[in-house]
Every structure is written in C-alpha cells, then in structure tokens.
C-alpha atoms as a PDB file:
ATOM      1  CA  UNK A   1       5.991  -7.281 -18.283  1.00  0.00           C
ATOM      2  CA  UNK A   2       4.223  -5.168 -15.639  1.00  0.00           C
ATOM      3  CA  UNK A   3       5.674  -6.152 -11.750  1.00  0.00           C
ATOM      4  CA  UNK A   4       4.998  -4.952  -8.292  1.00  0.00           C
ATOM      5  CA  UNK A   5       7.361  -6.425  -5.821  1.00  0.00           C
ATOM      6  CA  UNK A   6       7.002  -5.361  -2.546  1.00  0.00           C
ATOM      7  CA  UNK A   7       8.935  -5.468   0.537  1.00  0.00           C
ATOM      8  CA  UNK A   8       9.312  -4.869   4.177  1.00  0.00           C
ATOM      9  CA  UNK A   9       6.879  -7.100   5.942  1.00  0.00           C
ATOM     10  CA  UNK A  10       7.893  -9.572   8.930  1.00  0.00           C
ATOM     11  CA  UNK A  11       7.086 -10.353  12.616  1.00  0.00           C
ATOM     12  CA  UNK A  12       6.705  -6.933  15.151  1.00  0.00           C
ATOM     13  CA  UNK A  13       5.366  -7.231  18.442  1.00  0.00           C
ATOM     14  CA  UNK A  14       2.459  -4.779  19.402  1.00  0.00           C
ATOM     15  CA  UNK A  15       3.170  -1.118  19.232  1.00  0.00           C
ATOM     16  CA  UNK A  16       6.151  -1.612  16.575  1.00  0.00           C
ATOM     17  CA  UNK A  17       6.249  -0.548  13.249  1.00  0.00           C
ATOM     18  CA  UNK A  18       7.386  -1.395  10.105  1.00  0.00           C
ATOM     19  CA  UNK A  19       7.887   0.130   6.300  1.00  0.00           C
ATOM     20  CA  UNK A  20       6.216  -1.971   3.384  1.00  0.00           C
ATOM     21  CA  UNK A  21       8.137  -0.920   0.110  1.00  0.00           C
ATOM     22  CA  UNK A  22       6.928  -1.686  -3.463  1.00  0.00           C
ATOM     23  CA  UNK A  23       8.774  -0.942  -6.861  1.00  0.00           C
ATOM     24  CA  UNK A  24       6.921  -1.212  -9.712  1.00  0.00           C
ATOM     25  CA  UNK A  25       8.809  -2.367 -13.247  1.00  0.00           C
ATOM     26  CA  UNK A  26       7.938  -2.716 -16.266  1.00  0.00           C
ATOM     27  CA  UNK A  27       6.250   0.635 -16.876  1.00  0.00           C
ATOM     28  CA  UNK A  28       5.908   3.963 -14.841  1.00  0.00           C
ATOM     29  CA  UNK A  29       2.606   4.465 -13.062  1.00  0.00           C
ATOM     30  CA  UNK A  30       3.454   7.834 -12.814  1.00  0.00           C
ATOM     31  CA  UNK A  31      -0.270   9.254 -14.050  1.00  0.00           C
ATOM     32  CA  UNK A  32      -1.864   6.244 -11.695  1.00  0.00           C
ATOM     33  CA  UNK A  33      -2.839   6.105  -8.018  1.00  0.00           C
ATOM     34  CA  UNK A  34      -1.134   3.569  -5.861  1.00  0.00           C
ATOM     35  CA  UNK A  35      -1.649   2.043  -2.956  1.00  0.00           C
ATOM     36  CA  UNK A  36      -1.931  -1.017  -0.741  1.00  0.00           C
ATOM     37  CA  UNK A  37      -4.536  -3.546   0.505  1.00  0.00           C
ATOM     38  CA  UNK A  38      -4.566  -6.038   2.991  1.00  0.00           C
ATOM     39  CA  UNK A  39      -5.760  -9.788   3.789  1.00  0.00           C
ATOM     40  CA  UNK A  40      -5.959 -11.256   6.804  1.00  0.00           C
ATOM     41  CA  UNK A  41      -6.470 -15.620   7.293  1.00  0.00           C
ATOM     42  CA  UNK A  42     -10.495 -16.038   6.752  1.00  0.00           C
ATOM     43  CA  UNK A  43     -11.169 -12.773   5.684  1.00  0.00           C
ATOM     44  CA  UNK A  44     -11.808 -10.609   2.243  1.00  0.00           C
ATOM     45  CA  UNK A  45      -8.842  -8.472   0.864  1.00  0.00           C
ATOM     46  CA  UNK A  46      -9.676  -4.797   2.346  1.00  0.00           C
ATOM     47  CA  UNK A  47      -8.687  -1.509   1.766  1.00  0.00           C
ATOM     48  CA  UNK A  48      -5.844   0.103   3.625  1.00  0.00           C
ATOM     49  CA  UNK A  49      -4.288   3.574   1.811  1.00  0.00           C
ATOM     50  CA  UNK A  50      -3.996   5.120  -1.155  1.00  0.00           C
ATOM     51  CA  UNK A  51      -2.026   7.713  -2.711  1.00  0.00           C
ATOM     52  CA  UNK A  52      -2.764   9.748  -6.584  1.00  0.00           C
ATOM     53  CA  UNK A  53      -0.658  11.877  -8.597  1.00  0.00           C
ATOM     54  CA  UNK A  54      -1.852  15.087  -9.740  1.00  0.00           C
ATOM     55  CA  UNK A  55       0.040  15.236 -13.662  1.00  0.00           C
ATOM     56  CA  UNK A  56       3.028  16.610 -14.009  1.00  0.00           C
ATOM     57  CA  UNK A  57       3.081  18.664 -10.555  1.00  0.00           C
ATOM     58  CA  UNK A  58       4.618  17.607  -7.630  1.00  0.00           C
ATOM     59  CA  UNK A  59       0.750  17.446  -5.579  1.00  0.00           C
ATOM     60  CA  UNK A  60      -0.699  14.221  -4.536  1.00  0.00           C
ATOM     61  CA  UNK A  61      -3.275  13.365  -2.336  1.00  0.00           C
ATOM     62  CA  UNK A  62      -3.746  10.108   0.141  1.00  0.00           C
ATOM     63  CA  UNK A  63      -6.458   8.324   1.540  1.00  0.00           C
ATOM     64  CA  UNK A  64      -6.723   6.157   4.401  1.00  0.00           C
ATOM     65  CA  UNK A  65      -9.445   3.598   5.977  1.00  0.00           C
ATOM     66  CA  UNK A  66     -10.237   4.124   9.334  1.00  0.00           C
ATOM     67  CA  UNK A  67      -8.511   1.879  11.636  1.00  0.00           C
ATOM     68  CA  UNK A  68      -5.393   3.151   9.885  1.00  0.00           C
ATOM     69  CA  UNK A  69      -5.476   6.503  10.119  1.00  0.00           C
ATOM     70  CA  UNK A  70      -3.223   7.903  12.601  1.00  0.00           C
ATOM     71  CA  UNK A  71      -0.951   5.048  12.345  1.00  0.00           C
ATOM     72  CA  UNK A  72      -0.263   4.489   8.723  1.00  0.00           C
ATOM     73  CA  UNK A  73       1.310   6.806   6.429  1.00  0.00           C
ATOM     74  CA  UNK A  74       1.195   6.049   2.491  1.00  0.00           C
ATOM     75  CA  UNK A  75       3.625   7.902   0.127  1.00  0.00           C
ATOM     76  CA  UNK A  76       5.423   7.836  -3.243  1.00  0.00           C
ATOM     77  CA  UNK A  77       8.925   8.640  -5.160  1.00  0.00           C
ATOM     78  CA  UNK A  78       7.901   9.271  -8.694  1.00  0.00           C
ATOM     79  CA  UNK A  79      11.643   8.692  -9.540  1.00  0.00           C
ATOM     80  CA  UNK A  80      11.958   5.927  -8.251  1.00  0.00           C
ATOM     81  CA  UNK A  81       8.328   4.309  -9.555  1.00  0.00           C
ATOM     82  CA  UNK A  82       7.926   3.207  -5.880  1.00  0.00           C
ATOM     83  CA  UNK A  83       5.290   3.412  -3.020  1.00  0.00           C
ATOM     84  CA  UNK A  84       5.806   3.360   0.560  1.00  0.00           C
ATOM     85  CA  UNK A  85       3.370   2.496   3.251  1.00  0.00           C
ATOM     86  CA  UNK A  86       5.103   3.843   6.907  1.00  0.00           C
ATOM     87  CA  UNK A  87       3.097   1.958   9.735  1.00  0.00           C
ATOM     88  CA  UNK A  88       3.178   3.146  13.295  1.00  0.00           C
ATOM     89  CA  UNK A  89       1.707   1.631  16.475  1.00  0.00           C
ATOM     90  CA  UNK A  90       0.594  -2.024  14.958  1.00  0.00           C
ATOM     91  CA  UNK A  91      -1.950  -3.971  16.685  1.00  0.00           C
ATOM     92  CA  UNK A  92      -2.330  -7.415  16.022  1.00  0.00           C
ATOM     93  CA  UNK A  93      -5.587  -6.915  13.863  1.00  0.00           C
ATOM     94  CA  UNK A  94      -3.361  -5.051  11.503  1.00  0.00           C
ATOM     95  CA  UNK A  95      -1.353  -8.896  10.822  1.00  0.00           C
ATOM     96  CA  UNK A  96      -2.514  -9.964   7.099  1.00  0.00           C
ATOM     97  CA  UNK A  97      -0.684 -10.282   3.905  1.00  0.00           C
ATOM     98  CA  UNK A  98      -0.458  -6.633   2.128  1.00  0.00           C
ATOM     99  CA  UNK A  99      -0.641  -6.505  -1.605  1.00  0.00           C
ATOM    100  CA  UNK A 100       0.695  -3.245  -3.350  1.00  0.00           C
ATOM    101  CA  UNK A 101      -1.730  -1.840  -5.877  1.00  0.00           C
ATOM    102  CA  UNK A 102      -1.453   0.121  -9.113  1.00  0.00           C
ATOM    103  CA  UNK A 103      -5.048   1.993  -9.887  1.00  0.00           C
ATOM    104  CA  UNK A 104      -6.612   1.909 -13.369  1.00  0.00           C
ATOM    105  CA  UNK A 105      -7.049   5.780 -12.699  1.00  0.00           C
ATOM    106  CA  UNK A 106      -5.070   8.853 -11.582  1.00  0.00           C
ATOM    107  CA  UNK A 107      -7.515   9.432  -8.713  1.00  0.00           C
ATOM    108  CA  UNK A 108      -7.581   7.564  -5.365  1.00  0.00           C
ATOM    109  CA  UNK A 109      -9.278   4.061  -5.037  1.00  0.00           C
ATOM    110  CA  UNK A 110     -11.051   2.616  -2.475  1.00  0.00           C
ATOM    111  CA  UNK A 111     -11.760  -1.309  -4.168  1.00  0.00           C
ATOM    112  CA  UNK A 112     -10.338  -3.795  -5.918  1.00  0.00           C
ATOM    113  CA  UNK A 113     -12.217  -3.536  -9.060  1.00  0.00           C
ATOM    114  CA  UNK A 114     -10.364  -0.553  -9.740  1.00  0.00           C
ATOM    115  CA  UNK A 115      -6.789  -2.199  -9.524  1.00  0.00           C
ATOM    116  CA  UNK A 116      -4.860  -3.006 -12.886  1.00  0.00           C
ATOM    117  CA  UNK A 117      -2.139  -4.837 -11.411  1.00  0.00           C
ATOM    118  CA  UNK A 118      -1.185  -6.257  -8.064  1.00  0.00           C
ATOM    119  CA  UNK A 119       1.647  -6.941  -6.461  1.00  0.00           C
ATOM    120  CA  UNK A 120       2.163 -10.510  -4.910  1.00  0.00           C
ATOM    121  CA  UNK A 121       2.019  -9.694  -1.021  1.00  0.00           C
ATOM    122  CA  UNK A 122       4.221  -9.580   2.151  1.00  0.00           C
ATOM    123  CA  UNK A 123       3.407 -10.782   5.606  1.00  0.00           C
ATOM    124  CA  UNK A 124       2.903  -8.596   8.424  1.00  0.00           C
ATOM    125  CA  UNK A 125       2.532 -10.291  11.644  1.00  0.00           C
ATOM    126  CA  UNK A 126       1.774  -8.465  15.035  1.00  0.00           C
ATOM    127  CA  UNK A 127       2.160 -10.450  17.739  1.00  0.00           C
ATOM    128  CA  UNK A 128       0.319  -9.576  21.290  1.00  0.00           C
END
C-alpha cells in the first residue's frame, strides 16, 4: 500500500519558517515528480512547488508558483524516497493545510489531475 506521510507543519508567527517533510512508502517514486499543494479554509487546493527526477542521473528540476518563489525551496533525497519543502519568510496567506504529492509523470506538475497519490496534509498556520 502506497503512503505519503508528511510532516513539519505547526503555528509560526510572520516572517518564520518552517520545513514540511514527506516520506513516501510503499513504493519508490524515484522516476516521478513530487511535490506539494496547499489549501487554505474556503478556498480550492492550489499549487505550491514541484520537483522531477531526470532517470538515473543525479539532475532534477523545480518549479514554483509565484507567491512562493523566493521564499520556498522544494527538494528531494532519492535514498531516502522523501521530499522536502524549506519555507522562508511566511506570511499569513501562506496558512492552509499542505498535501504532499506524487506525479503520474517524471516531469513537473502544475494540477491536481496529474497527482497519483496524495498525502493526507499538515497544518501550517502563520499568525500576524
């Protein structure tokens, strides 16, 4: 059975940061992209980074949405079957629930229709 757990989330005041970890079991998603996407109270789940693996070679390449960029930093241990998601300076439009993602392709995704499995969320909540 295929599981993303994550980790990490929890209450930060404005400017803070925080690490979001997520370990995937199961299987390796070693030829897959991964990433994360977010969902805040009212709203649609969004976007937020991505990161794909280029085969067998140690390349990879990430992809952000805007209000992130800057901030956020995405990245992966292959060894470990886990993805990371580093975020810098949070503002409180950056509280939702973040749900790691595991793509249905090698290349970067931008939507959910191109997510095989998801992960079950952790809170992030910026306060002002």
């Amino acid at each position: 059975q295929v599981q993303l757990v994550e980790s990490g989330g929890g209450l930060v005041q404005t400017g803070g940061s925080l690490r979001l970890s997520c370990t995937a079991s199961g299987r390796t998603f070693s030829s897959n992209a991964m990433g994360w996407f977010r969902q805040a109270p009212g709203k649609e789940r969004e976007f937020v980074a991505t990161v794909s693996w280029s085969g067998g070679s140690s390349y990879y390449s990430t992809y952000y949405t805007d209000s992130v960029k800057g901030r956020f930093t995405i990245s992966r241990d292959k060894a470990k079957n886990t993805v990371y998601l580093q975020m810098n300076s949070l503002k409180p439009e950056d509280t939702a629930v973040y749900y790691c993602a595991a793509g249905r392709y090698s290349g970067n995704f931008l939507s959910t229709y191109d997510i095989d499995y998801w992960g079950k969320g952790t809170l992030v909540t910026v306060s002002s």
